[in-house]
N, C-alpha and C. Protein backbone atom coordinates (compact mmCIF):
# COMPACT_ATOMS: atom_id res chain seq x y z
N UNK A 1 -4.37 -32.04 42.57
CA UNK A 1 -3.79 -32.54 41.35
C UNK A 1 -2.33 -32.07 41.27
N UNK A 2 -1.43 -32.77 41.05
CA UNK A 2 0.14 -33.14 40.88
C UNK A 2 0.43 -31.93 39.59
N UNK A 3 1.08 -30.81 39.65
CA UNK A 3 1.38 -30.29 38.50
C UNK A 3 2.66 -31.29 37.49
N UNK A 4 2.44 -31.41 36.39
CA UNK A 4 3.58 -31.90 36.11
C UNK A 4 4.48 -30.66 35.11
N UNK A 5 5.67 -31.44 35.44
CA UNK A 5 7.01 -30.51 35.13
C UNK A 5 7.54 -30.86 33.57
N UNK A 6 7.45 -30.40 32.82
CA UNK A 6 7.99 -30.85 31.58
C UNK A 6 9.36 -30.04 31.50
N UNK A 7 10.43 -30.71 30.52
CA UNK A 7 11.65 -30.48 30.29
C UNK A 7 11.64 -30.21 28.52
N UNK A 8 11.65 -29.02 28.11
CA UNK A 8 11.82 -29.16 26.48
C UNK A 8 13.04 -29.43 26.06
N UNK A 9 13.21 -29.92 24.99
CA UNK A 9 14.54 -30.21 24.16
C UNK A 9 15.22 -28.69 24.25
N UNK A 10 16.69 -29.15 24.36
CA UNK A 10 17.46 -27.66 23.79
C UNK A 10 18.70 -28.25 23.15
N UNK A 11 19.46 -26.68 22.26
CA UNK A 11 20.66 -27.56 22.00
C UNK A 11 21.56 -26.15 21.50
N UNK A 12 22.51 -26.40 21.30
CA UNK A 12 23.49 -24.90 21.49
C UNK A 12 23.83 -25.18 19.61
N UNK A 13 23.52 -23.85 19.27
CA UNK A 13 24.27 -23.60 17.87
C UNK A 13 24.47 -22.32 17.93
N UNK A 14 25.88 -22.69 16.95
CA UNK A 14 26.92 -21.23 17.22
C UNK A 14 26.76 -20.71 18.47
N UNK A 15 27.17 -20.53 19.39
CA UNK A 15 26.94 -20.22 20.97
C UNK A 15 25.90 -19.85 21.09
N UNK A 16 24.65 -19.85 20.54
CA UNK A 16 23.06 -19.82 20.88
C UNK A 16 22.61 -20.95 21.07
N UNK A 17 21.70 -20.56 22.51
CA UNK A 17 20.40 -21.63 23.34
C UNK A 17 19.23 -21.21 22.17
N UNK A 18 19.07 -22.99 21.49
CA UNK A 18 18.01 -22.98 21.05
C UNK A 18 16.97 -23.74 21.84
N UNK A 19 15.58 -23.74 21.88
CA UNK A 19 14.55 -24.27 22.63
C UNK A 19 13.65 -24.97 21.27
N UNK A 20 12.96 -25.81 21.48
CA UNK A 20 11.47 -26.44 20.84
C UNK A 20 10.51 -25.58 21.50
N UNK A 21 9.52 -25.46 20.30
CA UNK A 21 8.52 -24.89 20.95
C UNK A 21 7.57 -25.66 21.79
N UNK A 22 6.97 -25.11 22.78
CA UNK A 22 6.00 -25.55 23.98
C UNK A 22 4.76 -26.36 23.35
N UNK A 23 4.30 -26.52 21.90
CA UNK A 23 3.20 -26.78 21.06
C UNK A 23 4.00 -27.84 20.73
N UNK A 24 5.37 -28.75 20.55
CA UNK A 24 5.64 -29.67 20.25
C UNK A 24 5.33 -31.23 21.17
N UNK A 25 4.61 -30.78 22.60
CA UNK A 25 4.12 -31.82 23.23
C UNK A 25 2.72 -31.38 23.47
N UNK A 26 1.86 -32.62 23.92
CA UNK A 26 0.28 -32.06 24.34
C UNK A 26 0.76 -31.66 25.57
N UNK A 27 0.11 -30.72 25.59
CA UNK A 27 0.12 -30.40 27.45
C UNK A 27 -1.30 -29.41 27.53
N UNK A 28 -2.40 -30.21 28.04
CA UNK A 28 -3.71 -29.91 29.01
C UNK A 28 -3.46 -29.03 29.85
N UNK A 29 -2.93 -28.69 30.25
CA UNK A 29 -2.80 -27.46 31.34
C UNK A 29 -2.05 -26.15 30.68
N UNK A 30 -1.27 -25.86 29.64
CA UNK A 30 -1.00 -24.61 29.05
C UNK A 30 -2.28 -24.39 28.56
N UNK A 31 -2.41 -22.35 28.50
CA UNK A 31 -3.20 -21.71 28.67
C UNK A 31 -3.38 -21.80 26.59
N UNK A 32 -2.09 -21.94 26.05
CA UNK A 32 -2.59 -22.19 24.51
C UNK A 32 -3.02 -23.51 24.03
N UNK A 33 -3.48 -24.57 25.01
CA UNK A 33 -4.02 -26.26 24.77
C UNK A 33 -5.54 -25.93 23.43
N UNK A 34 -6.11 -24.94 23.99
CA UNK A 34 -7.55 -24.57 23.55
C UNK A 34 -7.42 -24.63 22.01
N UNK A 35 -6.23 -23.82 21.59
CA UNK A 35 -6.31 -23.56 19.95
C UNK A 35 -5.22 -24.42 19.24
N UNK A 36 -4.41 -25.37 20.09
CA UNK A 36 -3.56 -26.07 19.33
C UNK A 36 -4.17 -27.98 19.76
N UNK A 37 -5.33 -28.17 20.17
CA UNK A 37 -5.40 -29.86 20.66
C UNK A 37 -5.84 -30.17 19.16
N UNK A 38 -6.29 -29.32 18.00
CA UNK A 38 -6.50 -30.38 17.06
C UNK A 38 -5.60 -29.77 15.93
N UNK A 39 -4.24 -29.47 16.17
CA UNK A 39 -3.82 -29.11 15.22
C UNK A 39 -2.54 -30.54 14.89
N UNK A 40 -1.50 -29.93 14.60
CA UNK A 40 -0.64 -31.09 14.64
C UNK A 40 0.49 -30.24 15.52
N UNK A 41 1.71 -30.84 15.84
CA UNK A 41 2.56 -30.65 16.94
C UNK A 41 3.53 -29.52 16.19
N UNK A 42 3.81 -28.99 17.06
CA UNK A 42 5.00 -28.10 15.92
C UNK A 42 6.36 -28.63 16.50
N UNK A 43 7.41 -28.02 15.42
CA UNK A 43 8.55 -28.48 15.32
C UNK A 43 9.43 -27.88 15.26
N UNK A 44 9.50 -26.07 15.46
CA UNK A 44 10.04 -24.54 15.05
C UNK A 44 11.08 -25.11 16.30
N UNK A 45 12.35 -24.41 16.19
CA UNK A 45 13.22 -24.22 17.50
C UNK A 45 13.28 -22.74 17.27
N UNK A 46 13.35 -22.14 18.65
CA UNK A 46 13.34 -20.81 18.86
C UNK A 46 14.41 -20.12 19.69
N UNK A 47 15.19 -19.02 19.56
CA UNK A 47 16.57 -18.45 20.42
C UNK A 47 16.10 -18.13 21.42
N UNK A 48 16.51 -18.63 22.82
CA UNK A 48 16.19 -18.33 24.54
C UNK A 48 17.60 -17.98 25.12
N UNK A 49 16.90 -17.51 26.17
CA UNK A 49 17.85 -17.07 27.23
C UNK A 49 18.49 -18.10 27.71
N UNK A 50 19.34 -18.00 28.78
CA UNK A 50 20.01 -19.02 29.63
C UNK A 50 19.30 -19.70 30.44
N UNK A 51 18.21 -18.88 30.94
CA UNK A 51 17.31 -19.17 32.09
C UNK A 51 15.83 -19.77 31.84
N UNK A 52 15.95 -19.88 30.49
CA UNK A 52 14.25 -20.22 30.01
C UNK A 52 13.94 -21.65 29.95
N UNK A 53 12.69 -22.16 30.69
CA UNK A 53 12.63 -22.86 30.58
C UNK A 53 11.68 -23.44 29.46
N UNK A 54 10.80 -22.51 29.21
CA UNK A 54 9.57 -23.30 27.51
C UNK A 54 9.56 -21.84 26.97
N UNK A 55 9.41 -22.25 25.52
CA UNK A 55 9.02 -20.89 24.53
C UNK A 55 8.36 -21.43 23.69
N UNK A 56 7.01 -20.20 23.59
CA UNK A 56 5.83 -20.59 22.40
C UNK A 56 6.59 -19.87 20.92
N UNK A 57 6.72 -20.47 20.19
CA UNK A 57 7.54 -19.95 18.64
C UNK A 57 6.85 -18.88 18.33
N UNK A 58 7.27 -18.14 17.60
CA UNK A 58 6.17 -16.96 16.62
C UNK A 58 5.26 -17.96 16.12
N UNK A 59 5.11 -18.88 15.05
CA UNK A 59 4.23 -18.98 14.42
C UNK A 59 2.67 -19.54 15.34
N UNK A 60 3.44 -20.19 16.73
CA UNK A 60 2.15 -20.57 17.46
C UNK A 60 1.95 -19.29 18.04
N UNK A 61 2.35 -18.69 18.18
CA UNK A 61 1.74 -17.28 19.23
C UNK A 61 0.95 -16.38 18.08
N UNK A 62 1.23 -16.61 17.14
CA UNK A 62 0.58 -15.64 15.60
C UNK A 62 -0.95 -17.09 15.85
N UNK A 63 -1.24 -17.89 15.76
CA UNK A 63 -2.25 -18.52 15.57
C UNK A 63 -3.01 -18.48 16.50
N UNK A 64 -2.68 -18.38 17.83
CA UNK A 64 -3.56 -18.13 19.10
C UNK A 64 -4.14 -16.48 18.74
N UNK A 65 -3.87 -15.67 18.42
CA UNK A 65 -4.65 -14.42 18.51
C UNK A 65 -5.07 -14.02 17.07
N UNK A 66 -6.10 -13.27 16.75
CA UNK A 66 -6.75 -12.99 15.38
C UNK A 66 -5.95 -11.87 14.53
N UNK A 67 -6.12 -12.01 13.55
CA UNK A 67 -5.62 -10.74 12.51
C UNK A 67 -5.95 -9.79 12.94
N UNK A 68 -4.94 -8.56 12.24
CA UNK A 68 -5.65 -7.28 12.71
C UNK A 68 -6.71 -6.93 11.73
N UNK A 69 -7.54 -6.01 12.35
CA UNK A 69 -8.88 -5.41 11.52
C UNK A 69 -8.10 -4.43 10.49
N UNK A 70 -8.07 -4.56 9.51
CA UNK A 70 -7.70 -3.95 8.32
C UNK A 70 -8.31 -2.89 7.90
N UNK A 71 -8.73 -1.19 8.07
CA UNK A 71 -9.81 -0.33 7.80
C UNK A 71 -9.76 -0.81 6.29
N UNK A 72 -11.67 -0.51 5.90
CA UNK A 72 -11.52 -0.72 4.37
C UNK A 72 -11.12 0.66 3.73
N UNK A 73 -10.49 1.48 4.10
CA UNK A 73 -9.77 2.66 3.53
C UNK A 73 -11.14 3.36 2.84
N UNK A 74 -11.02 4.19 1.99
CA UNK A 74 -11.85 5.71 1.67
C UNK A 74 -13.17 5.03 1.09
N UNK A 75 -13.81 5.24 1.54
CA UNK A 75 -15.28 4.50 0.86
C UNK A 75 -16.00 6.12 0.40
N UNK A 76 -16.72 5.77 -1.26
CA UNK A 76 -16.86 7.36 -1.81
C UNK A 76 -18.20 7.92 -1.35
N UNK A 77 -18.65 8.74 -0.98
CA UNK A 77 -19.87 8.94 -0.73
C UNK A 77 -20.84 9.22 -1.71
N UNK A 78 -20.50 9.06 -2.93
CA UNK A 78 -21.01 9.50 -4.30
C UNK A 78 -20.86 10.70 -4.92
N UNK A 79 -19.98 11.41 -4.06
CA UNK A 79 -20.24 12.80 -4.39
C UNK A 79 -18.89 13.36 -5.45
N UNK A 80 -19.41 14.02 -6.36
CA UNK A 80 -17.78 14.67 -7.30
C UNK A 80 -16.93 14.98 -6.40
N UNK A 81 -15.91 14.46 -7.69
CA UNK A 81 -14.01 15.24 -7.00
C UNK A 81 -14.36 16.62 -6.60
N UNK A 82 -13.83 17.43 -5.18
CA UNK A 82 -13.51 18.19 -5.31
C UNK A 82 -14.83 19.41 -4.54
N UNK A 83 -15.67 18.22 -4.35
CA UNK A 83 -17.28 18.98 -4.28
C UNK A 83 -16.83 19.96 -2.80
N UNK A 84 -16.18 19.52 -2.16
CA UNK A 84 -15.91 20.53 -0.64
C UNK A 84 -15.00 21.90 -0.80
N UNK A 85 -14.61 21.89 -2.29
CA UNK A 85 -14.05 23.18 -2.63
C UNK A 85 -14.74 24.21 -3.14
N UNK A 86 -16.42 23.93 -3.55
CA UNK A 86 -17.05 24.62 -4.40
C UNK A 86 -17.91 25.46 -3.47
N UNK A 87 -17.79 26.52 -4.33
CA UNK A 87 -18.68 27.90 -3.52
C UNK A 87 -20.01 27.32 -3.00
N UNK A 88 -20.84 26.29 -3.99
CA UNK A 88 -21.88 25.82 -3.69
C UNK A 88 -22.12 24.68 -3.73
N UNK A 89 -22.38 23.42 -3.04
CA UNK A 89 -22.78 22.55 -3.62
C UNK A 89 -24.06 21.66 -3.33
N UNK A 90 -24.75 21.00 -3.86
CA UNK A 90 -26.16 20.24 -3.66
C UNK A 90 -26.06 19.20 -3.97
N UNK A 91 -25.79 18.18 -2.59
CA UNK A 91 -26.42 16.94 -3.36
C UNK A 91 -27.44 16.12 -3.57
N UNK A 92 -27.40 15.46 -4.34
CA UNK A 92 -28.46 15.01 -4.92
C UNK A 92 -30.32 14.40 -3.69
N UNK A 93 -29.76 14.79 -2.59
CA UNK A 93 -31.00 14.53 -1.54
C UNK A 93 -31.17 15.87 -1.18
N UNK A 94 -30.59 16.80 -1.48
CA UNK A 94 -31.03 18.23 -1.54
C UNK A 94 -30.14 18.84 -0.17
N UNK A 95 -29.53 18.22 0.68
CA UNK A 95 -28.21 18.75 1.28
C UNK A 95 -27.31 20.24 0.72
N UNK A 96 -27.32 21.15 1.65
CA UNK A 96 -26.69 22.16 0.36
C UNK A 96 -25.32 22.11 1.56
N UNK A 97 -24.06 22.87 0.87
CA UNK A 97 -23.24 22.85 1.33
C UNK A 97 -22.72 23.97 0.38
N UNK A 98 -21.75 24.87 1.45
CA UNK A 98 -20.84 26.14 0.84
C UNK A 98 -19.36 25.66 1.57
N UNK A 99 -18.47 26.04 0.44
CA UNK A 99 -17.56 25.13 0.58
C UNK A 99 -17.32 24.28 1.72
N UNK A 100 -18.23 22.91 1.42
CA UNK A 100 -17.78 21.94 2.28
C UNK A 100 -18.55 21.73 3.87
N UNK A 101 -19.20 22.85 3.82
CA UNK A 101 -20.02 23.30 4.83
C UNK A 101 -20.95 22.67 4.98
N UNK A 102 -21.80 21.85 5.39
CA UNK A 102 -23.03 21.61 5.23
C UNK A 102 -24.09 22.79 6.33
N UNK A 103 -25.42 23.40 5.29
CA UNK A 103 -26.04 24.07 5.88
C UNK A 103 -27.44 23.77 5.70
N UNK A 104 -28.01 23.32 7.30
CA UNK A 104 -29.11 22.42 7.21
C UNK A 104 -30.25 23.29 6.89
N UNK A 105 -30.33 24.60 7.01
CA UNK A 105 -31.54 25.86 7.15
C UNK A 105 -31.89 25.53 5.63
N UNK A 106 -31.07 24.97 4.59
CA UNK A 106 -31.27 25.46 3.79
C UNK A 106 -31.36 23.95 2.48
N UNK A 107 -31.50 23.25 3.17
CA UNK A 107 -31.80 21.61 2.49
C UNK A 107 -33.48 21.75 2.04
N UNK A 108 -33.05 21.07 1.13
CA UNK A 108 -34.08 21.14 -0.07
C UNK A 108 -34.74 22.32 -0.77
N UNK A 109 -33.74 23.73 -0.67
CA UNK A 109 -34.50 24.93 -1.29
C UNK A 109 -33.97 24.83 -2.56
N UNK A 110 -32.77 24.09 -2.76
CA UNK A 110 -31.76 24.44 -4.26
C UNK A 110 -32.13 22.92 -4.57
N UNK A 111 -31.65 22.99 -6.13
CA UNK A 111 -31.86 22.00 -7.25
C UNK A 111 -30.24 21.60 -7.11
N UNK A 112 -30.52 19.92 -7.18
CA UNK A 112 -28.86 19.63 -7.04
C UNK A 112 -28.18 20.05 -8.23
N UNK A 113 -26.33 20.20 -7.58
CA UNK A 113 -25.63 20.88 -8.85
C UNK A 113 -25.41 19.55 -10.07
N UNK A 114 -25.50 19.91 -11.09
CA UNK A 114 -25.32 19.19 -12.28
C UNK A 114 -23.64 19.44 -12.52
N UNK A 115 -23.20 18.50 -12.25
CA UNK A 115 -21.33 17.99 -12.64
C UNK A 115 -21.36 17.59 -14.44
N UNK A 116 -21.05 18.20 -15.54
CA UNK A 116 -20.32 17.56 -16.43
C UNK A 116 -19.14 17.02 -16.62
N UNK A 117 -18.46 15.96 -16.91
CA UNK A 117 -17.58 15.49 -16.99
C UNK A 117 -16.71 16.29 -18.18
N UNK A 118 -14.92 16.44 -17.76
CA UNK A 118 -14.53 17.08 -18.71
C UNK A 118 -14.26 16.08 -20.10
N UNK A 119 -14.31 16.35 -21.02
CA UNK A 119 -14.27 15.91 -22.36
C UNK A 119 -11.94 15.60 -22.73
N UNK A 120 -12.18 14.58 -22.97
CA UNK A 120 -11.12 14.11 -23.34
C UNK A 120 -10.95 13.95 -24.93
N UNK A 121 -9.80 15.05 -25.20
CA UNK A 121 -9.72 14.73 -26.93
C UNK A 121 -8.99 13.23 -27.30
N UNK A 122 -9.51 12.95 -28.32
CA UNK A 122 -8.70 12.05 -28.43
C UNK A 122 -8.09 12.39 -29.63
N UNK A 123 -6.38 11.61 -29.97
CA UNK A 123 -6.19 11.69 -31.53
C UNK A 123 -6.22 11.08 -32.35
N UNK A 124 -5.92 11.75 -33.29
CA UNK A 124 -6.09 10.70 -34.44
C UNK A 124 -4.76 10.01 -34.84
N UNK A 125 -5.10 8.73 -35.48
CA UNK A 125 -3.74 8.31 -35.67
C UNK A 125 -2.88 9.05 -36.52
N UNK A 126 -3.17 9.59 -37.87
CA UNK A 126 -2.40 11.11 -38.08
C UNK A 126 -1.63 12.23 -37.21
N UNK A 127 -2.48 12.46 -35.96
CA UNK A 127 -1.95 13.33 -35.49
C UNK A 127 -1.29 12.56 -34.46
N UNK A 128 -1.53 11.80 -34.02
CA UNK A 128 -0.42 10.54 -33.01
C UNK A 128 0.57 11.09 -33.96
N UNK A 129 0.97 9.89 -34.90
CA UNK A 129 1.90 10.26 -36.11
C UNK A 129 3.00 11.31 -35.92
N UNK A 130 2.16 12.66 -36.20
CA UNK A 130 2.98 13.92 -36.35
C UNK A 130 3.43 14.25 -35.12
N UNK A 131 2.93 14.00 -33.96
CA UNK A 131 3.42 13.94 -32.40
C UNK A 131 4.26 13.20 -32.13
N UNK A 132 4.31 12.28 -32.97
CA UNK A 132 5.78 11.28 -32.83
C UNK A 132 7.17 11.56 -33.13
N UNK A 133 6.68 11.76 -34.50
CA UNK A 133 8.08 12.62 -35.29
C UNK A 133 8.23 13.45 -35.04
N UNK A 134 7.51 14.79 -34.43
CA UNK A 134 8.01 15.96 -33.67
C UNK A 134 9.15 15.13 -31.78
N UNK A 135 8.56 14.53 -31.45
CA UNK A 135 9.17 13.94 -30.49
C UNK A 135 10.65 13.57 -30.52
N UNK A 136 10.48 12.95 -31.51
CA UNK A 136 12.23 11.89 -32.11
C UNK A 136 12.77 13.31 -32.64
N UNK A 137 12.32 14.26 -33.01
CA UNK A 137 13.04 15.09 -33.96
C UNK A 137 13.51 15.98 -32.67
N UNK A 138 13.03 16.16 -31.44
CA UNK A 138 13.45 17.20 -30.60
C UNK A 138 14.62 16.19 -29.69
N UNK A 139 14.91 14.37 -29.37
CA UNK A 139 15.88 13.91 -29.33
C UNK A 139 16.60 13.66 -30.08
N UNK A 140 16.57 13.47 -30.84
CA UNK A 140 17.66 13.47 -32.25
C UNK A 140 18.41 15.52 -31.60
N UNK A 141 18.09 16.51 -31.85
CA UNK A 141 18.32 17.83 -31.36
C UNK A 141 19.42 17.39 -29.79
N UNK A 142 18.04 17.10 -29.02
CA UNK A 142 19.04 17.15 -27.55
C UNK A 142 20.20 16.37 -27.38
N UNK A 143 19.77 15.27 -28.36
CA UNK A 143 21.21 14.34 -28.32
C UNK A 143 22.51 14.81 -28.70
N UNK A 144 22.08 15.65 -30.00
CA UNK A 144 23.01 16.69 -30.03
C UNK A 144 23.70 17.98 -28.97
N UNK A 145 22.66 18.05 -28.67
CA UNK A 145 23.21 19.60 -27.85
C UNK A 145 24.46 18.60 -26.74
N UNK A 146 24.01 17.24 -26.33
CA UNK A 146 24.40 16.48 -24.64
C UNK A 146 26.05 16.22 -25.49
N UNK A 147 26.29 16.24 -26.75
CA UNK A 147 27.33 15.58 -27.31
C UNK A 147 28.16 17.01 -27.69
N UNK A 148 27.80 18.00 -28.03
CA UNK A 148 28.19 19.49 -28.09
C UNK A 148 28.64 19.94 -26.29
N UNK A 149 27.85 19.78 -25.07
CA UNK A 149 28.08 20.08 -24.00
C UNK A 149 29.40 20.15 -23.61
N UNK A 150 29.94 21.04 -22.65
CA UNK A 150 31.38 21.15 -22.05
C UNK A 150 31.36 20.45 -20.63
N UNK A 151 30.00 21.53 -20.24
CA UNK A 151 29.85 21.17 -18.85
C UNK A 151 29.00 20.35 -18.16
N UNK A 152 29.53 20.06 -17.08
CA UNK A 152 28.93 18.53 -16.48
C UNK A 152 27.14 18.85 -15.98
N UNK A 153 27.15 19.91 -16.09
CA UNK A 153 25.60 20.84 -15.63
C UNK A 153 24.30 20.74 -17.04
N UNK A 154 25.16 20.92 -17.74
CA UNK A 154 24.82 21.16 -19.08
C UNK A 154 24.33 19.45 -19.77
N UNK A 155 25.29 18.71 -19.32
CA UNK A 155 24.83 16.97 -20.00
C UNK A 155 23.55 16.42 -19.10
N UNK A 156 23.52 17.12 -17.54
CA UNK A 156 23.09 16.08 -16.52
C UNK A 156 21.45 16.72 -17.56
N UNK A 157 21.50 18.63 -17.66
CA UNK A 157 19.98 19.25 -18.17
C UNK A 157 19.49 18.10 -19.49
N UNK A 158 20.71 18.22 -20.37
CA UNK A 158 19.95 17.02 -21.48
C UNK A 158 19.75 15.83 -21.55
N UNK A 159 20.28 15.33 -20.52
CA UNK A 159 19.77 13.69 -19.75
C UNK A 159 18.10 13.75 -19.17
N UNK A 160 18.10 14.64 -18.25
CA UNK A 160 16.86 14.96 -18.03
C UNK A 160 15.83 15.65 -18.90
N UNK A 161 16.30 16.39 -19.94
CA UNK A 161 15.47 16.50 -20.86
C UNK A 161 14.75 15.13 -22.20
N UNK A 162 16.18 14.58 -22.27
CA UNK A 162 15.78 13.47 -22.93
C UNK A 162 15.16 11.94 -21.99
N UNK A 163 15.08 11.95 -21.20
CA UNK A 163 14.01 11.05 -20.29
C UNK A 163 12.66 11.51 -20.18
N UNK A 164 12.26 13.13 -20.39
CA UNK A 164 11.19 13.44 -20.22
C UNK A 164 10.68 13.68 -21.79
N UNK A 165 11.24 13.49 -22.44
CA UNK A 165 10.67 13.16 -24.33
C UNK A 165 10.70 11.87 -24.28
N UNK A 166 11.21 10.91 -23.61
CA UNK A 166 11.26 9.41 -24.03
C UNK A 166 9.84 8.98 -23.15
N UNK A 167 9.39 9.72 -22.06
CA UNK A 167 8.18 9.34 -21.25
C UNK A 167 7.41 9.82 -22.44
N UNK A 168 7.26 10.86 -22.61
CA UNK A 168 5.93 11.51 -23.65
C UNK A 168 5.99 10.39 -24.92
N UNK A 169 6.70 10.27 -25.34
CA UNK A 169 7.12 8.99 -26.36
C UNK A 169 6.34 7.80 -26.20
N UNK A 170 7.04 7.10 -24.79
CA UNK A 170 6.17 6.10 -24.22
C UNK A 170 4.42 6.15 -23.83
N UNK A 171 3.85 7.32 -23.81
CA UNK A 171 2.69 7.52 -23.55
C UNK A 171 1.96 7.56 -24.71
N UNK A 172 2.26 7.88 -26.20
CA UNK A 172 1.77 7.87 -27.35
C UNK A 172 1.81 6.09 -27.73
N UNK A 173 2.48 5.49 -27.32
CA UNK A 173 2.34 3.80 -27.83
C UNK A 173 1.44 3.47 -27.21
């Protein structure tokens, strides 16, 4: 069987050899025919050398090979924050572990550890309130001190002081 010779389009912009990609004609005998005979033709021009005679574009060379495998990142094992720091811990299939340790001699002699969750106060809108106006009342202050300042050390401290009352501020809305 006769190999045949194909010639791709080229054409010079700004003193760059551009090429068509190799997927813009059928061709049965390239090794990428398999994943492009039922697609449609492409039309990408791509930057070559002097000496090249066909180039597959990025986007056909990205479609011939598969995505990468993506890890699904930290999957939890059920167990509390923090459980590999504790002098003791048991979980709940009776596994004991000293910090983080697992020690098999000794699975299923202990009762798993019981985790309470810490308790979050909440406020009241009263005391929101009075947390507010203490807030404004300590910028209203620093704004002062940044307008009293001489030195350039001294404005940058109450800039940064007053960004970190305007966050606490923002966290009460």
């Amino acid at each position: 069987m006769k190999k045949i010779k194909y010639s791709f389009k080229t054409r010079t912009q700004n003193g760059k050899r551009l090429m068509i990609c190799r997927n813009s004609i059928e061709d049965k005998n390239h090794w990428s025919w398999e994943q492009f005979k039922n697609k449609p033709r492409c039309t990408n021009w791509s930057e070559v050398g002097s000496d090249a005679v066909a180039v597959l574009c990025s986007s056909c060379t990205q479609k011939t090979v598969e995505p990468p495998k993506q890890p699904r990142g930290y999957v939890s094992k059920g167990r509390p924050r923090g459980w590999q720091f504790m002098k003791e811990f048991v979980d709940p299939q009776g596994n004991v572990f000293h910090k983080g340790v697992e020690q098999p001699q000794l699975k299923g002699t202990l009762e798993p550890t019981k985790i309470e969750p810490a308790e979050k106060t909440k406020l009241s809108k009263r005391e929101k309130e009075e947390l507010k106006d203490q807030i404004l009342q300590q910028i209203a202050f620093t704004r002062g001190e940044i307008k009293k300042a001489k030195w350039k050390k001294d404005v940058k401290a109450g800039h940064v002081e007053m960004r970190r009352l305007q966050r606490k501020l923002k966290k009460l809305n």
